[in-house]
Protein backbone atom coordinates (compact mmCIF):
# COMPACT_ATOMS: atom_id res chain seq x y z
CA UNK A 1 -7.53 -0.83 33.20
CA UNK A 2 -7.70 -3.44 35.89
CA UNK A 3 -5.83 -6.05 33.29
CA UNK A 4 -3.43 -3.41 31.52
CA UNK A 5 -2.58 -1.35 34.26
CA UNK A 6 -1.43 -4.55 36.85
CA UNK A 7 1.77 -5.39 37.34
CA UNK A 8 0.77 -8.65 38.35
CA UNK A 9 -1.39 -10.08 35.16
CA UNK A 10 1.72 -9.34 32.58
CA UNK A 11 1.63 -13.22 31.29
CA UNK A 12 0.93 -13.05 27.59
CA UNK A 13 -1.61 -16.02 27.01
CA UNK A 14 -0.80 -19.30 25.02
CA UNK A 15 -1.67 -17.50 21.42
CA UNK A 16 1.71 -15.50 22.01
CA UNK A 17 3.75 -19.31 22.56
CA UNK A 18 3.44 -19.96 18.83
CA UNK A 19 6.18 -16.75 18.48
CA UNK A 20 8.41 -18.29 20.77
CA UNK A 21 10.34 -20.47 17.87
CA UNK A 22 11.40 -17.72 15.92
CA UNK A 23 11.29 -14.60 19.23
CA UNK A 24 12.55 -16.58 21.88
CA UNK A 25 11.45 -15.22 24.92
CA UNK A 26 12.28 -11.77 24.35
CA UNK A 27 10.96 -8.77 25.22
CA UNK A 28 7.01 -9.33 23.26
CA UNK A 29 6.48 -13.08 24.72
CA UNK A 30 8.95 -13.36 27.93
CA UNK A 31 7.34 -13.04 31.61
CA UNK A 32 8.09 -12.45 35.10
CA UNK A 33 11.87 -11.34 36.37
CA UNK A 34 13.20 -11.72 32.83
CA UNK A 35 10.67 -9.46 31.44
CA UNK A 36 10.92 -6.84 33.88
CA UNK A 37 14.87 -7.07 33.77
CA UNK A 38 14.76 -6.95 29.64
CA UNK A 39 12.27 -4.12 29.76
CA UNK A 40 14.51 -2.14 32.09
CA UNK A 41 17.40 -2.06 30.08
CA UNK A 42 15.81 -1.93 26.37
CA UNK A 43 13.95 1.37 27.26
CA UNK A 44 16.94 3.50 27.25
CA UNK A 45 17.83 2.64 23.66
CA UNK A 46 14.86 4.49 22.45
CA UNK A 47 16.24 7.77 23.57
CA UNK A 48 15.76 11.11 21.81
CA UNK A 49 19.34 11.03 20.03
CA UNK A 50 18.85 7.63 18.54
CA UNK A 51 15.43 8.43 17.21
CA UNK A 52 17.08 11.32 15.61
CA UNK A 53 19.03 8.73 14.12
CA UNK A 54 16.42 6.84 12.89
CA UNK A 55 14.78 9.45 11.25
CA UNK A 56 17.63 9.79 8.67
CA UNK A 57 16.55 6.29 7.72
CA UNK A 58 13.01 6.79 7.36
CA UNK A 59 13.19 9.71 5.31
CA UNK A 60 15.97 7.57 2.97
CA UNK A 61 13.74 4.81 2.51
CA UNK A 62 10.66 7.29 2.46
CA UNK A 63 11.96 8.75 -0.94
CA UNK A 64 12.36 5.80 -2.57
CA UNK A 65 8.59 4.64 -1.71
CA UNK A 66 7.67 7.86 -3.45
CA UNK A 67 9.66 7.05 -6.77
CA UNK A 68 7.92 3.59 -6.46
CA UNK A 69 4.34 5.54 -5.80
CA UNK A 70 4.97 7.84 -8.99
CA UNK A 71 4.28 5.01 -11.48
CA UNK A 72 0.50 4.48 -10.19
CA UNK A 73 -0.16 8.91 -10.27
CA UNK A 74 -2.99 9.28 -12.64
CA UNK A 75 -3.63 5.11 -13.06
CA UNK A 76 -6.26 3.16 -12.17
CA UNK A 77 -6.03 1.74 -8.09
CA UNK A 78 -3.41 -0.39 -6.75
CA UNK A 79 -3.15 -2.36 -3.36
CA UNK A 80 -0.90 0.14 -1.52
CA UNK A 81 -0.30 -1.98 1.61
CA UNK A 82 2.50 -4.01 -0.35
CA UNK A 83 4.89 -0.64 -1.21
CA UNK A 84 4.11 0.73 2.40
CA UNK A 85 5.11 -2.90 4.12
CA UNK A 86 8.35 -3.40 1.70
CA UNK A 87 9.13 0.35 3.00
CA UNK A 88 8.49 -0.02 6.78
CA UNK A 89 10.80 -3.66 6.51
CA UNK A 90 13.56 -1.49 4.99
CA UNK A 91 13.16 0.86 7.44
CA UNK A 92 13.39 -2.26 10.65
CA UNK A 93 16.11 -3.88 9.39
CA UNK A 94 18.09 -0.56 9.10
CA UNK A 95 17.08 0.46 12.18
CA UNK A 96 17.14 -3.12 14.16
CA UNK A 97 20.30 -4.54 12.77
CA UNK A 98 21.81 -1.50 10.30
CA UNK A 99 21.42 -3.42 7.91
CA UNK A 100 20.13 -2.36 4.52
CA UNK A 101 18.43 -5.47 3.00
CA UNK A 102 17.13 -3.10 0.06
CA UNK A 103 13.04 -4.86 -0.02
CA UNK A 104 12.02 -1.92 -1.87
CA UNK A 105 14.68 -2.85 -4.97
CA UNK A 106 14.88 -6.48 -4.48
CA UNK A 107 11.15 -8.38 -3.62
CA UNK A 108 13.48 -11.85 -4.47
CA UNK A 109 15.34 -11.25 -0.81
CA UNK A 110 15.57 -14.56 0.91
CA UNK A 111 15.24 -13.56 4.50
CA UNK A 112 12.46 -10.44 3.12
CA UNK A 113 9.86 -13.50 1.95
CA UNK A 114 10.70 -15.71 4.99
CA UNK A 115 9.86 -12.51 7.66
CA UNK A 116 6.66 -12.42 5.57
CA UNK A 117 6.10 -16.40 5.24
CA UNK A 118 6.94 -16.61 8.87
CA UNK A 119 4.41 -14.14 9.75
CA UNK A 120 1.45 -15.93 6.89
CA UNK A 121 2.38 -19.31 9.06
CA UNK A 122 2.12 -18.27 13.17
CA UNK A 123 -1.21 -16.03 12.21
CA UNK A 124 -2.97 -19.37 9.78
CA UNK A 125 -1.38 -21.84 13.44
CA UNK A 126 -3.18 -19.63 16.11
CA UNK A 127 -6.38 -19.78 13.74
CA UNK A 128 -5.80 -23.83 13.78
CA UNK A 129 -6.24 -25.93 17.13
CA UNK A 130 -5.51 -29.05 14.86
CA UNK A 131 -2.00 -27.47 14.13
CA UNK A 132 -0.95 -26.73 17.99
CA UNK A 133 0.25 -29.62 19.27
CA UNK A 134 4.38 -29.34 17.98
CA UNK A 135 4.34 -32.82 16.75
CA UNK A 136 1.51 -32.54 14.62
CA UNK A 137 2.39 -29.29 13.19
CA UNK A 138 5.52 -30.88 11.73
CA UNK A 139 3.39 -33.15 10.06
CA UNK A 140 2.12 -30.95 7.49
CA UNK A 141 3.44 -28.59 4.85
CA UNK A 142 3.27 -25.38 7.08
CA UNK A 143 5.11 -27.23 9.94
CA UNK A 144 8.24 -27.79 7.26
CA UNK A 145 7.84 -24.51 6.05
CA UNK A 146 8.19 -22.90 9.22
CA UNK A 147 11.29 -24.90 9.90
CA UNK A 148 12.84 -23.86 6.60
CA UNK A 149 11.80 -19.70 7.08
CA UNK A 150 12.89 -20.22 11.11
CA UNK A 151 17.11 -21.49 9.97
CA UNK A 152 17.07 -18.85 7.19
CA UNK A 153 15.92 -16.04 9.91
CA UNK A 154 17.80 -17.09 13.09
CA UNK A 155 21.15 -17.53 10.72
CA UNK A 156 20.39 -14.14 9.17
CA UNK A 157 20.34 -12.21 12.30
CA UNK A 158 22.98 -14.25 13.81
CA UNK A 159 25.21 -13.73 10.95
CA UNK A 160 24.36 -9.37 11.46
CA UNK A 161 25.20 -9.76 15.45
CA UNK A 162 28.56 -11.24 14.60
CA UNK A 163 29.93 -8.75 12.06
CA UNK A 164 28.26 -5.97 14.33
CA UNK A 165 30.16 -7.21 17.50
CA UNK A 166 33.26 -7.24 15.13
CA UNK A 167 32.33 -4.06 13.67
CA UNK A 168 32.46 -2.40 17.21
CA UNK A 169 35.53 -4.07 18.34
CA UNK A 170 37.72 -3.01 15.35
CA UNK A 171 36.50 0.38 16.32
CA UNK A 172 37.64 0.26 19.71
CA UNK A 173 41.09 -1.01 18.16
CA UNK A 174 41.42 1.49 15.83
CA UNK A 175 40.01 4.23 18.92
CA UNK A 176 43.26 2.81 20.60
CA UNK A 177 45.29 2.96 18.26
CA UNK A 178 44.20 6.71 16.41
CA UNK A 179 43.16 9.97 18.47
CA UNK A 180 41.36 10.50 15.50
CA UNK A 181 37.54 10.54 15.91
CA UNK A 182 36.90 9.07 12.37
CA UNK A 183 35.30 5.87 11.81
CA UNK A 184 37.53 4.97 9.16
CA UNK A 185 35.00 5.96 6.34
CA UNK A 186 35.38 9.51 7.69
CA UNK A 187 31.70 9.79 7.75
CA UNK A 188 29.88 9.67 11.23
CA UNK A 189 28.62 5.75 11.68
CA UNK A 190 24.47 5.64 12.21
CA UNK A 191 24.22 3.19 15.43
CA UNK A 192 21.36 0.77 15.16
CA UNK A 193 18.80 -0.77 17.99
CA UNK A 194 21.90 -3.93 18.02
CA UNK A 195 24.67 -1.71 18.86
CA UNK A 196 22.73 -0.35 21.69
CA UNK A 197 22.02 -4.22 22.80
CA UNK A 198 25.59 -4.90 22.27
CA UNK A 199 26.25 -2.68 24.82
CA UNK A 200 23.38 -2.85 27.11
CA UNK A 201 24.02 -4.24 30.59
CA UNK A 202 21.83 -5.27 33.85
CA UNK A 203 21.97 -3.80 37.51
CA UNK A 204 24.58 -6.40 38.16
CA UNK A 205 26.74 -4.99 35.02
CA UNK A 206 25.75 -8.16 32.96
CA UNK A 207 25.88 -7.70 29.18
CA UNK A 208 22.81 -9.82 26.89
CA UNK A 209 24.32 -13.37 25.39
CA UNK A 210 24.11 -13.12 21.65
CA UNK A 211 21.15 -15.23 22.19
CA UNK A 212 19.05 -12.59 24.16
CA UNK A 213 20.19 -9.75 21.73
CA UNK A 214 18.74 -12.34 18.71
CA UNK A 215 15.48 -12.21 20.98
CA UNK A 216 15.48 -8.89 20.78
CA UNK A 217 16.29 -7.84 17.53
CA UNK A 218 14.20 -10.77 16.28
CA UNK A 219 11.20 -9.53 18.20
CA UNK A 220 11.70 -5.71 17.15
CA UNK A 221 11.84 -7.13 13.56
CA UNK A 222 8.56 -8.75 13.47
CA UNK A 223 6.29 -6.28 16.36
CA UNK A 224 7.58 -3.17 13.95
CA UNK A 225 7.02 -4.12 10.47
CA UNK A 226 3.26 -5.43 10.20
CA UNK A 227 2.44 -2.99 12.90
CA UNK A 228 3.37 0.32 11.25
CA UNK A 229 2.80 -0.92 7.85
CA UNK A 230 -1.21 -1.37 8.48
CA UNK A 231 -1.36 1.83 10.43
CA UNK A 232 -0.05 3.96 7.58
CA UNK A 233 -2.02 1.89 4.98
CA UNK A 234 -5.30 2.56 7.28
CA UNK A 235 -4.60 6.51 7.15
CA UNK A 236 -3.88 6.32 4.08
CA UNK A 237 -7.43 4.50 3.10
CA UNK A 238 -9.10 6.94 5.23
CA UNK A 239 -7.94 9.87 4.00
CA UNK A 240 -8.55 8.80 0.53
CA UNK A 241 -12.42 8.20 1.89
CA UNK A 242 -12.58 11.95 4.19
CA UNK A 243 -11.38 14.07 1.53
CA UNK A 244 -12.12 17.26 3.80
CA UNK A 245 -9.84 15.60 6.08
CA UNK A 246 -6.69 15.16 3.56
CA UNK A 247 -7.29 18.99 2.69
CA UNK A 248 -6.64 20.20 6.51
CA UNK A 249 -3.71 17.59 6.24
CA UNK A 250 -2.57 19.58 3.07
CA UNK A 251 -2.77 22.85 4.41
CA UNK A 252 -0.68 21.98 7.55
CA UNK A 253 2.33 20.21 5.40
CA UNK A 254 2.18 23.35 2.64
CA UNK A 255 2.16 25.94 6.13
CA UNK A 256 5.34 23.69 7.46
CA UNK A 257 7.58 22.81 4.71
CA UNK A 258 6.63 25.00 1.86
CA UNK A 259 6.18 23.75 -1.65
CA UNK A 260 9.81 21.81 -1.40
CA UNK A 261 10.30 18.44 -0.50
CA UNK A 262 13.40 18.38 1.59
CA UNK A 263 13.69 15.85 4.62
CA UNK A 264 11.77 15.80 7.39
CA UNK A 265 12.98 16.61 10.38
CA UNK A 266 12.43 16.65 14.64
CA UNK A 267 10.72 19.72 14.61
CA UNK A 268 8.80 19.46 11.90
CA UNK A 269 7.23 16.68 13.24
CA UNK A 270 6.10 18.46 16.39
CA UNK A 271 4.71 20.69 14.41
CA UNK A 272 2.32 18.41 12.32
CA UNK A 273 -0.19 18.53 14.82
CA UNK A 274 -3.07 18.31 12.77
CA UNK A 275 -1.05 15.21 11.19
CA UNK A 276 -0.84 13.26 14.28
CA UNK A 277 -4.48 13.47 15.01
CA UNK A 278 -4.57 12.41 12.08
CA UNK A 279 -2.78 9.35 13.01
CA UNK A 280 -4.54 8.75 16.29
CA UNK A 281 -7.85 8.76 15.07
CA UNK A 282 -7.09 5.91 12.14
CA UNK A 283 -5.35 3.96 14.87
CA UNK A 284 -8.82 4.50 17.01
CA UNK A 285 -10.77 3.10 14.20
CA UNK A 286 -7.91 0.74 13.15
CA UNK A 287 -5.60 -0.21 16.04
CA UNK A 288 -2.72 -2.28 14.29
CA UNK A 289 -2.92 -4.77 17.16
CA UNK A 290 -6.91 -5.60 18.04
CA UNK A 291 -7.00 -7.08 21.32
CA UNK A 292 -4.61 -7.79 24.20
CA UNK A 293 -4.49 -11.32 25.72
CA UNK A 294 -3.61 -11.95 28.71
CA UNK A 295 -3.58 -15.17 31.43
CA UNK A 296 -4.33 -14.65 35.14
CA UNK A 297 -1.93 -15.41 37.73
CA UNK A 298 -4.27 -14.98 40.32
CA UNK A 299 -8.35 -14.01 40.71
CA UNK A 300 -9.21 -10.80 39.82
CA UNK A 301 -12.31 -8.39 39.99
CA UNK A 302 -14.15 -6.46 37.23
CA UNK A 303 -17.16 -4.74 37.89
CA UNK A 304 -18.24 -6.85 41.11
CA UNK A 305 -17.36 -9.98 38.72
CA UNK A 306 -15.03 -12.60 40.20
CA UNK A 307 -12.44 -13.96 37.13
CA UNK A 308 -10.81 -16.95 38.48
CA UNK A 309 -6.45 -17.39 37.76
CA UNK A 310 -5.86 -19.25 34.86
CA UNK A 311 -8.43 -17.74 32.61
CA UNK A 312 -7.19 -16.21 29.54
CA UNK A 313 -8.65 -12.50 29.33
CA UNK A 314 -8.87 -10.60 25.98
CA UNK A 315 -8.87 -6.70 25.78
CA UNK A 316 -10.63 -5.99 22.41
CA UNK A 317 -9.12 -2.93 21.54
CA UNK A 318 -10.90 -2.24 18.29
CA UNK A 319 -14.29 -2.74 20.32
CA UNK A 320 -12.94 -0.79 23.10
CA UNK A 321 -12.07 2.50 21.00
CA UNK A 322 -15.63 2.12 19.49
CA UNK A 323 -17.61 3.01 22.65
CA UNK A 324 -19.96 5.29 21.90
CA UNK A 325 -20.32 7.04 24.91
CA UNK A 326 -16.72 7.73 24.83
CA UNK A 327 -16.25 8.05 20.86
CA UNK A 328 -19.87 9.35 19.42
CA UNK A 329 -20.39 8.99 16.21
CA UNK A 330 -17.45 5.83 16.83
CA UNK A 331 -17.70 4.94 12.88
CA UNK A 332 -16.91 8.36 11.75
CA UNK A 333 -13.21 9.42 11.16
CA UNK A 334 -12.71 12.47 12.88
CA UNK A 335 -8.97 13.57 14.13
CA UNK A 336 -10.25 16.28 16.35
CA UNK A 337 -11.40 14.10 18.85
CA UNK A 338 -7.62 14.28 19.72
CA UNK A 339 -7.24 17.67 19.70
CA UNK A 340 -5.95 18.95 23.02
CA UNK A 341 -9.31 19.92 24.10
CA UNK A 342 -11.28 17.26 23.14
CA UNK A 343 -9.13 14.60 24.52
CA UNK A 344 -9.61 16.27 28.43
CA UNK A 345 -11.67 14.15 30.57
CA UNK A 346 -11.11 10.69 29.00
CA UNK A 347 -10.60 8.11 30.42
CA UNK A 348 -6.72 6.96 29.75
CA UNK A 349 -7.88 3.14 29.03
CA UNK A 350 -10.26 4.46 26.55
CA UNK A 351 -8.33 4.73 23.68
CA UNK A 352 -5.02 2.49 23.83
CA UNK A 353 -3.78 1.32 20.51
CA UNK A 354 -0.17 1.38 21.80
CA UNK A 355 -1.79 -1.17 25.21
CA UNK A 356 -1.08 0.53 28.09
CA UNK A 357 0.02 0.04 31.52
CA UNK A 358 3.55 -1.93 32.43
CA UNK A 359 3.46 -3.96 29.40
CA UNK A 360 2.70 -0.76 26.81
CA UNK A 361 4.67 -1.06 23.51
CA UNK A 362 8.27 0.46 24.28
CA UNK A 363 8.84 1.70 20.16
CA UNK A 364 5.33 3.67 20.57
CA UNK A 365 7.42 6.81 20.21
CA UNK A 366 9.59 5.03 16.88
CA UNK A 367 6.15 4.03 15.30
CA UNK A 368 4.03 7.33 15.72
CA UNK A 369 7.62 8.95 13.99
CA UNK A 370 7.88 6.97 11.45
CA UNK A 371 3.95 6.85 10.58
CA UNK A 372 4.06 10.45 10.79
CA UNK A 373 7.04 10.73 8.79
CA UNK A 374 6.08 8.36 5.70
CA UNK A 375 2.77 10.07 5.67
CA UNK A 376 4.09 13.69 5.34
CA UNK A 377 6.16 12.60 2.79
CA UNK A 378 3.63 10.73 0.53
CA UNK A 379 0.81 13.86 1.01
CA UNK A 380 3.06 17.10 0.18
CA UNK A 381 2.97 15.02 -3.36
CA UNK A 382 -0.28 13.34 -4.06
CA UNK A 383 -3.64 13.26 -3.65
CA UNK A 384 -5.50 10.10 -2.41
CA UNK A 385 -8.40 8.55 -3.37
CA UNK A 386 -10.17 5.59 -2.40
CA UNK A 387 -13.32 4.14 -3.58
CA UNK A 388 -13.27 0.79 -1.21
CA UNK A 389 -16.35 0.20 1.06
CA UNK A 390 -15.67 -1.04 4.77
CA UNK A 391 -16.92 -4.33 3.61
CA UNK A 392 -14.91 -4.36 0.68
CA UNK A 393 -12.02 -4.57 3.10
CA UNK A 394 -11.99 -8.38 4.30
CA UNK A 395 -10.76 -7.60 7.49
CA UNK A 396 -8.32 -10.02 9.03
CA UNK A 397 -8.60 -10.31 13.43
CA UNK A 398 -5.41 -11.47 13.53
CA UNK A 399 -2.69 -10.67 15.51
CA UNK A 400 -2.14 -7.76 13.32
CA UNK A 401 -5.07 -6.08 11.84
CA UNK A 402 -5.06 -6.65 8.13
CA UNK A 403 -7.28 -6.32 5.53
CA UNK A 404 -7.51 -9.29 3.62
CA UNK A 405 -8.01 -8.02 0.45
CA UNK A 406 -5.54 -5.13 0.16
CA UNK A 407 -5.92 -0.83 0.69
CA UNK A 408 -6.62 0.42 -2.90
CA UNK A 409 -5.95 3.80 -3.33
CA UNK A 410 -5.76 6.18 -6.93
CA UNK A 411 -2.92 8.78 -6.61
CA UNK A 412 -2.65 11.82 -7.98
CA UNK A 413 -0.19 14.66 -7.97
CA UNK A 414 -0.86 18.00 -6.41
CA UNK A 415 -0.01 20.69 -8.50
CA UNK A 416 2.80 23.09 -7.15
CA UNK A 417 5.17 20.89 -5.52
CA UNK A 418 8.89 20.98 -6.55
CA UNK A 419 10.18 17.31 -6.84
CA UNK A 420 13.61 16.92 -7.38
């Protein structure tokens, strides 16, 4: 709490500088007035309506990660963590950019396998002291590689703010020139997270250079993909291993949509409460992002302990939400710990896979939707199984927490649902 909850230690330590080549300072590595200015005007673009918006999306995409799921029902186990990360980047760049980039159809997409070599190279640099000095990073293969993934990237979302800011001023023509309310296509036009930044201005009325919206959109891209794609590949892994679990899940989605598999929608997901736990309690044993670093700006006192300014301070999140005393039986997957009644009394620091304080994730809301969402979708039609140990796992403390050998999961169908 005394780290998290300051508004004074909000300076991301030097692990966070090697994002800075392809983020910028945006609104995941910038600190000080610029962050707090950023921060202020992003937060309204995750409004209620929007996420509405958004939710179209996910279910879109959603479907066709179930067609792709249907070939494994009834075969022997497959990594799932590839489908559910080709999904979630689908689902970003339609929601970041509107821009449908199809990873689900096409694995060959040029800027798809540079987001993904781009990520590979900053997590195997901050693992590498002998690769952080710039000049000797260009030196060897991953220096040139990063390069090479950093033009195609930059030029890709470049290329989507341009047509979008050209997109939006033809529609203000035609606005002016029509009193019709089409769009042109006569449909209504989905806005993405850009045409909110387009649009977004400061106290003083200033709008974002093209450069700061790149930040942004840049930064959205890579904290939203990983991030939800290992949180619904962990709840996926442990339901497969809590079977008793996965029933209670089942019985909630049958009581709320039926047997039929139309889309889901706002009120649905309120009422997947059981669901949610669900979600909080494999983010408790899982958190997608491990630990929190931060860099002192001035001294600062835990427990009677002095920490002098300067000295980078981790939060180890995955430690943190294993605390016994707060979490018995820590090891054991149990979602109501999170029911309503369970949850009164604890601490608020004590479980924060989202951080917390000034500097808490600002999509928290947009991730636990579209977990929620992918996972409703997937369990009113299968049945998951997983025979993978913990410490079959290979876990990765990276940035992101990974495992390093894939989430295998067996699918099967549940009788009784109408697919159509």
């Amino acid at each position: 709490q005394v780290i998290l909850a300051s508004s004074k230690h909000i300076e991301k330590s030097y692990l966070y500088k090697f994002l800075h080549p392809w983020l910028g300072t945006g609104l995941l590595t910038s600190t000080g007035e610029k962050w707090r200015s950023r921060r202020k005007m992003i937060t309204p673009t995750f409004h209620f309506a929007i996420l509405a918006d958004f939710l179209e999306v996910m279910n879109e995409q959603g479907r066709i990660l179930l067609e792709k799921l249907e070939k494994h029902v009834d075969k022997e186990p497959f990594d799932v963590f590839i489908d559910i990360t080709l999904c979630v980047l689908d689902i970003i760049c339609e929601t970041a950019m509107g821009k449908n980039v199809g990873a689900q159809k096409n694995k060959d997409s040029e800027y798809v396998s540079a987001v993904y070599r781009m990520s590979d190279l900053i997590h195997v640099r901050q693992k590498s002291p002998w690769l952080w000095p710039d000049f000797l990073y260009m030196l060897f293969k991953e220096g040139k590689d990063h390069e090479k993934s950093l033009k195609i990237l930059h030029n890709f979302t470049d290329t989507v703010i341009a047509e979008k800011a050209a997109e939006i001023e033809n529609t203000k023509q035609m606005k002016h020139n029509t009193d019709s309310n089409s769009e042109g296509s006569g449909s209504k036009k989905r806005k993405a997270f850009l045409d909110m930044l387009l649009n977004a201005t400061d106290d003083e009325g200033n709008k974002l250079s093209y450069r700061d919206i790149r930040e942004e959109v840049d930064t959205f891209m890579f904290e939203g993909h990983d991030t939800t794609a290992a949180a619904v590949s962990w709840a996926l892994y442990l339901l497969g291993r809590n079977p008793e679990v996965q029933k209670k899940v089942h019985s909630e989605l049958d009581e709320v949509f039926g047997n039929t598999e139309c889309p889901v929608t706002m009120d649905d997901l309120k009422n997947l409460r059981y669901l949610d736990c669900v979600v909080k309690e494999a983010l408790r044993l899982y958190p997608s992002v491990p630990m929190f670093a931060r860099t002192l700006r001035e001294d600062c006192c835990i427990r009677g302990h002095v920490i002098p300014k300067g000295v980078n301070v981790i939060v180890l999140t995955y430690a943190l939400h294993r605390d016994p005393e707060i979490f018995p039986d820590p090891e054991e997957f149990k979602p109501e710990r999170f029911f309503p009644e369970n949850s009164k009394g604890r601490h608020p620091y004590a479980y924060v896979p989202f951080s917390a304080g000034p500097r808490n994730c600002i999509g928290q809301r947009f991730a636990q939707m579209e977990e929620k969402t992918l996972l409703a979708l997937i369990l009113r039609r299968f049945w998951v199984e997983s025979n993978q140990s913990p410490e079959d796992l290979g876990m990765a403390g990276e940035l992101i927490l990974r495992p390093n050998n894939g989430i295998w999961i067996k699918l099967k169908r549940r009788p009784d649902v109408e697919t159509e």
